[in-house]
Protein backbone atom coordinates (compact mmCIF):
# COMPACT_ATOMS: atom_id res chain seq x y z
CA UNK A 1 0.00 0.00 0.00
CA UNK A 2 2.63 2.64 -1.34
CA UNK A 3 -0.54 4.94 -2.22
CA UNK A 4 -1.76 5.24 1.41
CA UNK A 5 0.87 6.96 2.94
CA UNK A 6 -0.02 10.07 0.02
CA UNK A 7 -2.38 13.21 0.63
CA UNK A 8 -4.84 13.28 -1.99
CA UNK A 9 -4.92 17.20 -2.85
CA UNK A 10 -7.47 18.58 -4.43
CA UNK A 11 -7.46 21.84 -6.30
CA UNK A 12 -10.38 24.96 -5.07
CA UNK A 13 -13.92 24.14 -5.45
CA UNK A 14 -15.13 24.86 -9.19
CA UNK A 15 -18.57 24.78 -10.52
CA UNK A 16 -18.40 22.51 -13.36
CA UNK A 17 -21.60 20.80 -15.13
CA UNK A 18 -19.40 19.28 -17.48
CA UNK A 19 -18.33 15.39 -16.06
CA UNK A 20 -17.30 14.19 -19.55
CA UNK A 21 -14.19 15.79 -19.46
CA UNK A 22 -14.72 17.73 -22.07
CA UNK A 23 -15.92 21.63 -21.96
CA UNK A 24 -19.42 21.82 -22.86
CA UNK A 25 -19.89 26.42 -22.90
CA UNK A 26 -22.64 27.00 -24.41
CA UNK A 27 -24.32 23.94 -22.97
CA UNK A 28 -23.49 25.09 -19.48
CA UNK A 29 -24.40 28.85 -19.95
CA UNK A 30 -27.74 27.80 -21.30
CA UNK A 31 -27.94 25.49 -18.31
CA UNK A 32 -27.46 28.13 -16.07
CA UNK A 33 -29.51 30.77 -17.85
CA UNK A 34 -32.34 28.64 -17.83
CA UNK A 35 -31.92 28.28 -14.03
CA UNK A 36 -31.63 32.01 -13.58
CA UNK A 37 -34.66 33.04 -15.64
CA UNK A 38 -36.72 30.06 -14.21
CA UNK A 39 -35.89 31.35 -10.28
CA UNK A 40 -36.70 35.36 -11.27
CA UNK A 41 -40.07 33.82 -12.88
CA UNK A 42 -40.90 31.94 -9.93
CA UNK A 43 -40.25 34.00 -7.55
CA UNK A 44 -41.77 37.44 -9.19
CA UNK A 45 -44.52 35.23 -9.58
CA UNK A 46 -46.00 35.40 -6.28
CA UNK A 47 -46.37 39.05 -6.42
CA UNK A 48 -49.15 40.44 -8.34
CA UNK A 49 -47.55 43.84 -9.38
CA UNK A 50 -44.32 42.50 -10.87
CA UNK A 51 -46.77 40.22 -13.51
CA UNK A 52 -44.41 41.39 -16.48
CA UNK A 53 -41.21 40.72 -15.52
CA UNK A 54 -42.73 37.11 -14.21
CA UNK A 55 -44.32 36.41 -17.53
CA UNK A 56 -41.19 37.68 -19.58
CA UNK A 57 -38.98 36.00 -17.41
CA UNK A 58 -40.69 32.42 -16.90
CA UNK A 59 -41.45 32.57 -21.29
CA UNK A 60 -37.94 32.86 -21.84
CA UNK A 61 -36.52 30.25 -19.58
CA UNK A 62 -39.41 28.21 -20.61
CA UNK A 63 -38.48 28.22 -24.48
CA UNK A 64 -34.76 28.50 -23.85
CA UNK A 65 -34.60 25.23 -21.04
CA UNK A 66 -36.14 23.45 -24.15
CA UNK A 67 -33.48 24.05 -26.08
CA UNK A 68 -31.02 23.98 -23.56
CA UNK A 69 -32.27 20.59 -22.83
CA UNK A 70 -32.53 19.29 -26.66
CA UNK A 71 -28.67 19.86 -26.46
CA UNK A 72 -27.66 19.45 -23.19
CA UNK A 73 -24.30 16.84 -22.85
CA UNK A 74 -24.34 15.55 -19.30
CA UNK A 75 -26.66 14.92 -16.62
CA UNK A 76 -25.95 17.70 -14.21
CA UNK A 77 -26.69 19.71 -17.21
CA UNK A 78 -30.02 17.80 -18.44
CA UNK A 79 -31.50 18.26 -14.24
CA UNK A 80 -30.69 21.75 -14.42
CA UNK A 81 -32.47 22.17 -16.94
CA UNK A 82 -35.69 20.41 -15.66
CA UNK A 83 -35.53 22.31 -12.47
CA UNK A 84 -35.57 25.63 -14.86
CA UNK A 85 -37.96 24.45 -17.06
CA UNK A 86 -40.23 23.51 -14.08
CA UNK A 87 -39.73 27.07 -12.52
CA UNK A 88 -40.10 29.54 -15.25
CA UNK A 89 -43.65 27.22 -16.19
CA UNK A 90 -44.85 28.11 -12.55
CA UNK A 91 -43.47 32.06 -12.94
CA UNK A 92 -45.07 32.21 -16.15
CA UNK A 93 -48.45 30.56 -15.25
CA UNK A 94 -48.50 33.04 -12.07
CA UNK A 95 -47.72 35.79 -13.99
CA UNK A 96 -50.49 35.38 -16.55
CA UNK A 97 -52.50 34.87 -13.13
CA UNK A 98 -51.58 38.24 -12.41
CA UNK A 99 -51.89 40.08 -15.61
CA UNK A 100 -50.19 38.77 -18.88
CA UNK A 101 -47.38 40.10 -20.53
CA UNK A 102 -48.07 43.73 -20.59
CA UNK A 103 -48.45 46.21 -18.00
């Protein structure tokens, strides 16, 4: 056991969706953007006066997670997507609750 007596170091912490070892931009920044339009959709969504920016918000994230997720490489990537997706429906759906698309 020659490998025991080693520390194991690991580099800092990075945020990486991309386990295939291969870099996968403009799947993860879709991935992400998805995720960040889906969370302002959901949560403008529960109040009534910021309806547009709910709607806006939760239509884009809707369309683009679709995308995102027709070319999405790894897992981490595909449930980040679905989480998105699954937010900016809710935003959206609230926000046409609350008033549609325009003010």
């Amino acid at each position: 056991m020659p490998d025991a007596s080693r520390s194991t170091r690991r580099g800092p912490f990075r945020f990486a969706l991309n386990s295939g070892g291969r870099p996968h931009l403009i799947e993860d920044v879709l991935s992400v953007g998805t995720l960040i339009c889906g969370l302002v959709a959901f949560a403008t969504g529960f109040m009534p006066g910021m309806h547009v920016l709910a709607s806006w918000a939760g239509a884009v994230g809707f369309v683009g997670g679709l995308y995102s997720q027709y070319i999405s490489a790894t897992t981490r990537e595909r449930a980040m997507n679905i989480v998105g997706i699954v937010a900016s429906f809710v935003g959206v759906a609230f926000g046409i609750h609350h008033g549609g698309f325009l003010p």
